[in-house]
Structures are given as C-alpha cells and as structure tokens.
N, C-alpha and C. Protein backbone atom coordinates (compact mmCIF):
# COMPACT_ATOMS: atom_id res chain seq x y z
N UNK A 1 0.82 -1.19 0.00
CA UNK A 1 0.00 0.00 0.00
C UNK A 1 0.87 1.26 0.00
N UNK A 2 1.97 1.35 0.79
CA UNK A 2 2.74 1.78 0.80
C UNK A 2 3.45 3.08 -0.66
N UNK A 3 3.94 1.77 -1.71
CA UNK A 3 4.15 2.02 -2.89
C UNK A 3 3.16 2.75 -3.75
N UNK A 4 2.09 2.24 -3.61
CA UNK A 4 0.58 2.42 -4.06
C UNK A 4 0.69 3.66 -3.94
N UNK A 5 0.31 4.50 -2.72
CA UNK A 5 0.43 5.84 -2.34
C UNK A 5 1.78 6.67 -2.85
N UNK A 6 2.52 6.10 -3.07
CA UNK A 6 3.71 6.87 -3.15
C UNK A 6 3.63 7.33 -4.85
N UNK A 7 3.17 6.02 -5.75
CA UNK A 7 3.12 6.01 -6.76
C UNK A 7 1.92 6.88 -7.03
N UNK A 8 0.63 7.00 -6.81
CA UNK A 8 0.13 8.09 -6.60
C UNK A 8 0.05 9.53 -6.19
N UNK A 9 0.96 9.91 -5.38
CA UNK A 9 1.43 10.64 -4.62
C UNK A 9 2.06 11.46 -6.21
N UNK A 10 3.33 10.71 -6.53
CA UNK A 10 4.13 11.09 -8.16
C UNK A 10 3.13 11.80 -8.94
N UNK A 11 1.69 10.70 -8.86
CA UNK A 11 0.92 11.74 -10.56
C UNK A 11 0.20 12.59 -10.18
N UNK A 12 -0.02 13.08 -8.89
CA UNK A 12 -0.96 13.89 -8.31
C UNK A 12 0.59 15.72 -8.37
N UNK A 13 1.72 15.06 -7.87
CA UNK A 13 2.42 16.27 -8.44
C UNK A 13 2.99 16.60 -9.54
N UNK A 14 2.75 15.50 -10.65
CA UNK A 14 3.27 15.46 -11.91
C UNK A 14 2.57 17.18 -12.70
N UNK A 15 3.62 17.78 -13.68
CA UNK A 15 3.03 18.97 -14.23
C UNK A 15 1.87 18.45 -15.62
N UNK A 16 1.80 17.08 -15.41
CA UNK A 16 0.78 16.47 -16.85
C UNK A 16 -0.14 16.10 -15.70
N UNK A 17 -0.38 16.63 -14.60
CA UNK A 17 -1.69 15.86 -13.96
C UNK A 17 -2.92 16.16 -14.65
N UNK A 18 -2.90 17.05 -15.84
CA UNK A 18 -4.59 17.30 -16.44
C UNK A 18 -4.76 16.30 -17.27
N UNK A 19 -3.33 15.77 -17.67
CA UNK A 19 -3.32 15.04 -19.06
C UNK A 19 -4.05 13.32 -18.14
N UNK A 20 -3.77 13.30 -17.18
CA UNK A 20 -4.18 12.04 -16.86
C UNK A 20 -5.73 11.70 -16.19
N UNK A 21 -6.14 13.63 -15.69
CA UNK A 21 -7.38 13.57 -15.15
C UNK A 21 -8.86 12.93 -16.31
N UNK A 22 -10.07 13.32 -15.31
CA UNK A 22 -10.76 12.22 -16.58
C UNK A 22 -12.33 13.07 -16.26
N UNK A 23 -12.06 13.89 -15.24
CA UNK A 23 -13.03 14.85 -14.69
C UNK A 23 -12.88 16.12 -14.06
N UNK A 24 -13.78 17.38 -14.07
CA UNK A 24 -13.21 18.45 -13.51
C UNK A 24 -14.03 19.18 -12.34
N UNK A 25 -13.64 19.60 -11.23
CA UNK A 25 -14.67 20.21 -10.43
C UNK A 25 -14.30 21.80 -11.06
N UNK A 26 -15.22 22.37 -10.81
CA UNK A 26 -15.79 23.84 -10.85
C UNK A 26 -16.00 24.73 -10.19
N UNK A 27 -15.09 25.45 -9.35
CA UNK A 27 -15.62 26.46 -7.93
C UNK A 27 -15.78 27.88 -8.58
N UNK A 28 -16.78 28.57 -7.58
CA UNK A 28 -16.77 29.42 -7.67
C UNK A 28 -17.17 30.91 -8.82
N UNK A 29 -15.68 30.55 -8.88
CA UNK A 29 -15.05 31.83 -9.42
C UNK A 29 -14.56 31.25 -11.31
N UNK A 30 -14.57 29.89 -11.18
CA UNK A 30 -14.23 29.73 -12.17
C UNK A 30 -13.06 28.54 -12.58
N UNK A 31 -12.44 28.51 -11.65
CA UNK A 31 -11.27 27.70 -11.78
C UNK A 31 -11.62 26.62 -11.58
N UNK A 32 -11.13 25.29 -12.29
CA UNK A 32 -11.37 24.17 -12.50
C UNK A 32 -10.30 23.53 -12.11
N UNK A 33 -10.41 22.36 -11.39
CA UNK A 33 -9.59 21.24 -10.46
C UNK A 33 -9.83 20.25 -11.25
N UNK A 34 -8.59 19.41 -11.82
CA UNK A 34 -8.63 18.43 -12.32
C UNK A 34 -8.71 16.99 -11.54
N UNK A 35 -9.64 16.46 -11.73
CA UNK A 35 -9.73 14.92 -10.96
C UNK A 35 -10.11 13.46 -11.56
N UNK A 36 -9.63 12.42 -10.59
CA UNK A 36 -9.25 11.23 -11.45
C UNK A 36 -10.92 10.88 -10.32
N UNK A 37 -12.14 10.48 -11.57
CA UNK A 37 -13.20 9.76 -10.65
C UNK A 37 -12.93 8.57 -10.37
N UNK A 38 -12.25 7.81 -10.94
CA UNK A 38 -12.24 6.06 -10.15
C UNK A 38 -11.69 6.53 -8.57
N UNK A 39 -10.51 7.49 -8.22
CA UNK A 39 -10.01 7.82 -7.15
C UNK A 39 -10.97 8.19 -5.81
N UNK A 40 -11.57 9.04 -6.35
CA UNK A 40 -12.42 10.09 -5.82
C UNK A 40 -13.99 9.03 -5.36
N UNK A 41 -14.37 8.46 -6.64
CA UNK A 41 -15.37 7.15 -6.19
C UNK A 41 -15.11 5.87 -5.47
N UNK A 42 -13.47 5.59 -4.88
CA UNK A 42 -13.22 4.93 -4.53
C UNK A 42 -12.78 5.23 -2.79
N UNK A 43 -12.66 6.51 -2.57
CA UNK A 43 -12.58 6.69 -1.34
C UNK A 43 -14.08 7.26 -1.03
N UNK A 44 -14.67 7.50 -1.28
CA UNK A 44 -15.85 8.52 -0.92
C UNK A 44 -16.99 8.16 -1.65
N UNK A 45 -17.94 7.75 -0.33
CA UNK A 45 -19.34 7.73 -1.33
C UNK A 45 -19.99 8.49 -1.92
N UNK A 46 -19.85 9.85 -1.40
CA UNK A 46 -20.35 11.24 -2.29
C UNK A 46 -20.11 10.76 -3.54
N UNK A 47 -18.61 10.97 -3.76
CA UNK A 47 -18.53 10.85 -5.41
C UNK A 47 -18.61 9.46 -5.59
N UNK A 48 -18.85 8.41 -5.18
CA UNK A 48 -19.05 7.32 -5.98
C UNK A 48 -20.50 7.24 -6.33
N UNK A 49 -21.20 7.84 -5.51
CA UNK A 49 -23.05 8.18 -5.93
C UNK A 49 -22.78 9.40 -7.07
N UNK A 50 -22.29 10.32 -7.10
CA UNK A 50 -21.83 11.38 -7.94
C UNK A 50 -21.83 10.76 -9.20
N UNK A 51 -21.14 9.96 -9.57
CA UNK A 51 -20.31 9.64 -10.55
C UNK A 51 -20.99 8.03 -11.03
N UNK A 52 -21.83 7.46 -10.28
CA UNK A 52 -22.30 6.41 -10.75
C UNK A 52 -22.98 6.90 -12.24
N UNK A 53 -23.17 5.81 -13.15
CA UNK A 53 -23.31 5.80 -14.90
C UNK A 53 -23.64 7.35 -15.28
N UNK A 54 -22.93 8.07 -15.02
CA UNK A 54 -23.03 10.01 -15.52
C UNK A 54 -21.98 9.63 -16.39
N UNK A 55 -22.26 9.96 -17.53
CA UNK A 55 -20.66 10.27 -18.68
C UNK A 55 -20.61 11.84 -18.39
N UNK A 56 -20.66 12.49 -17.66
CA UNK A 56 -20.55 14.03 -17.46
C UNK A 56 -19.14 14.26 -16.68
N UNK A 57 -18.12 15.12 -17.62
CA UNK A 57 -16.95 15.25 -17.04
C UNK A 57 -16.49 16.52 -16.42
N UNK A 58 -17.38 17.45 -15.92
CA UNK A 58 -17.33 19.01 -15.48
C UNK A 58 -18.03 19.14 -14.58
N UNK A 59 -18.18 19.57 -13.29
CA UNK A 59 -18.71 19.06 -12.42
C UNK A 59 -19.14 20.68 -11.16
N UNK A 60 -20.27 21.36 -11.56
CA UNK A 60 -20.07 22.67 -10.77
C UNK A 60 -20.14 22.59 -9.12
N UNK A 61 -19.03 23.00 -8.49
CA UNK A 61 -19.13 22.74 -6.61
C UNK A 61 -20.36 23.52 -6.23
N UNK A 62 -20.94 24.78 -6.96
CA UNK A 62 -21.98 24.94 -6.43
C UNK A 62 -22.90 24.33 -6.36
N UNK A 63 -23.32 23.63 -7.68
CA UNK A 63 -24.75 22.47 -7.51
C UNK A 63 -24.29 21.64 -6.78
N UNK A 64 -23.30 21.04 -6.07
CA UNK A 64 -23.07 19.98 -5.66
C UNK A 64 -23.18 19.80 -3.86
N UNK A 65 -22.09 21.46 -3.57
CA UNK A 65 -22.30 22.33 -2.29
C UNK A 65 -23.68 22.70 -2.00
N UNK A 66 -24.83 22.70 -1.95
CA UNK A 66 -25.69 23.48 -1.95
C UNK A 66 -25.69 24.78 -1.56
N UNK A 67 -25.70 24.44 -0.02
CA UNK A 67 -25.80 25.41 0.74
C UNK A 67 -24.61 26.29 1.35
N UNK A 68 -23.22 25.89 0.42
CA UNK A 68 -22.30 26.04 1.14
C UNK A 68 -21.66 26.94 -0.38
N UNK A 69 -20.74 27.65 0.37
CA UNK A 69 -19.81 28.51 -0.28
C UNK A 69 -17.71 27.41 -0.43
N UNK A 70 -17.81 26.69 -1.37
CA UNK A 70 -16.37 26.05 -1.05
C UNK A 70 -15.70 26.69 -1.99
N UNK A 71 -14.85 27.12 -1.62
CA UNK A 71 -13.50 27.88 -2.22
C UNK A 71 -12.47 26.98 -2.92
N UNK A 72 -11.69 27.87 -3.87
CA UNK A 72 -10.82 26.59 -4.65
C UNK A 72 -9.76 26.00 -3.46
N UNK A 73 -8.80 26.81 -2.88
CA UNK A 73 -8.13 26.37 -1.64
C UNK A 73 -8.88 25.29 -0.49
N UNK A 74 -9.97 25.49 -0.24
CA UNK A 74 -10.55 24.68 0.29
C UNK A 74 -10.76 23.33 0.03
N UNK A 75 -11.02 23.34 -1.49
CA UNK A 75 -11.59 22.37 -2.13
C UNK A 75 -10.42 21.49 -2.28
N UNK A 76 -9.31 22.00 -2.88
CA UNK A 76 -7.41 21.66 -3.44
C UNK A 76 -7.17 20.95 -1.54
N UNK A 77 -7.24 21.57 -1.03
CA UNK A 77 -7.16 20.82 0.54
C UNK A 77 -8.08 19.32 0.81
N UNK A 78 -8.87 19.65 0.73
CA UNK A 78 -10.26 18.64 0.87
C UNK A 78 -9.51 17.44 -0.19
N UNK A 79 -9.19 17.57 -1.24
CA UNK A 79 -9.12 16.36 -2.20
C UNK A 79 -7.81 15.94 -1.95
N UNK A 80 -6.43 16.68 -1.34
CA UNK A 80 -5.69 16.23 -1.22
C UNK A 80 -5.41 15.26 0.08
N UNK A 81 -6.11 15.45 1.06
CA UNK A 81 -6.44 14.37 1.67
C UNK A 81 -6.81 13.40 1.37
C-alpha cells in the first residue's frame, strides 16, 4: 500500500496531472480542479453516488455544495487528503 500511495502521490504532483485527469470540479469563481473519478469514487461515497453511470466530465461545486460557499483552496485541501 505503501508504494501504491507513493506512486500516486508522483501523478498527483506530476506537471501532466490534467493530461491524466478524466473529470473536472468547478468552484466558484471559475477555476477548475482536475480529478481522477475512479479515485475520488473509490474513497468517498459522495462521489461514488456522484459519478455512478453520468458520462458528465465538469462538475459545478456549487450544484453539488448546496448550501455552502467552497473555495478553490478549500476544495485543493479537501481532495488532497
């Protein structure tokens, strides 16, 4: 597991991380976060309900946030956990 993470760890700081993403969140203001959904549906049931049979690859944090205001920093925190 170890390796696993580490090897992940590599493409998450790689400067081609868009080239490998496969989905995008949307905050705000505009700026778009590139993300891998098998990852994201595999730790978290949010996005694995999210992302169940949707071919939709853009993803706005406001419809998703409802009631909440999430910021890109916030968000870049949140996923890097």
């Amino acid at each position: 597991m170890k390796k696993l993470s580490e090897n992940l760890d590599s493409l998450f700081q790689s400067p081609d991380f868009d080239l490998y993403s496969d989905a995008k969140l949307v905050v705000g203001d505009g700026r778009e976060i590139p993300v891998h959904r098998c990852i994201l549906a595999a730790r978290s049931p949010f996005f694995r309900q999210l992302f169940a049979g949707k071919e939709k690859n853009r993803y706005e944090v406001k419809e998703l946030a409802k009631d909440y205001d999430v910021g890109f920093d916030a968000l870049v925190s949140v996923l890097e956990y």
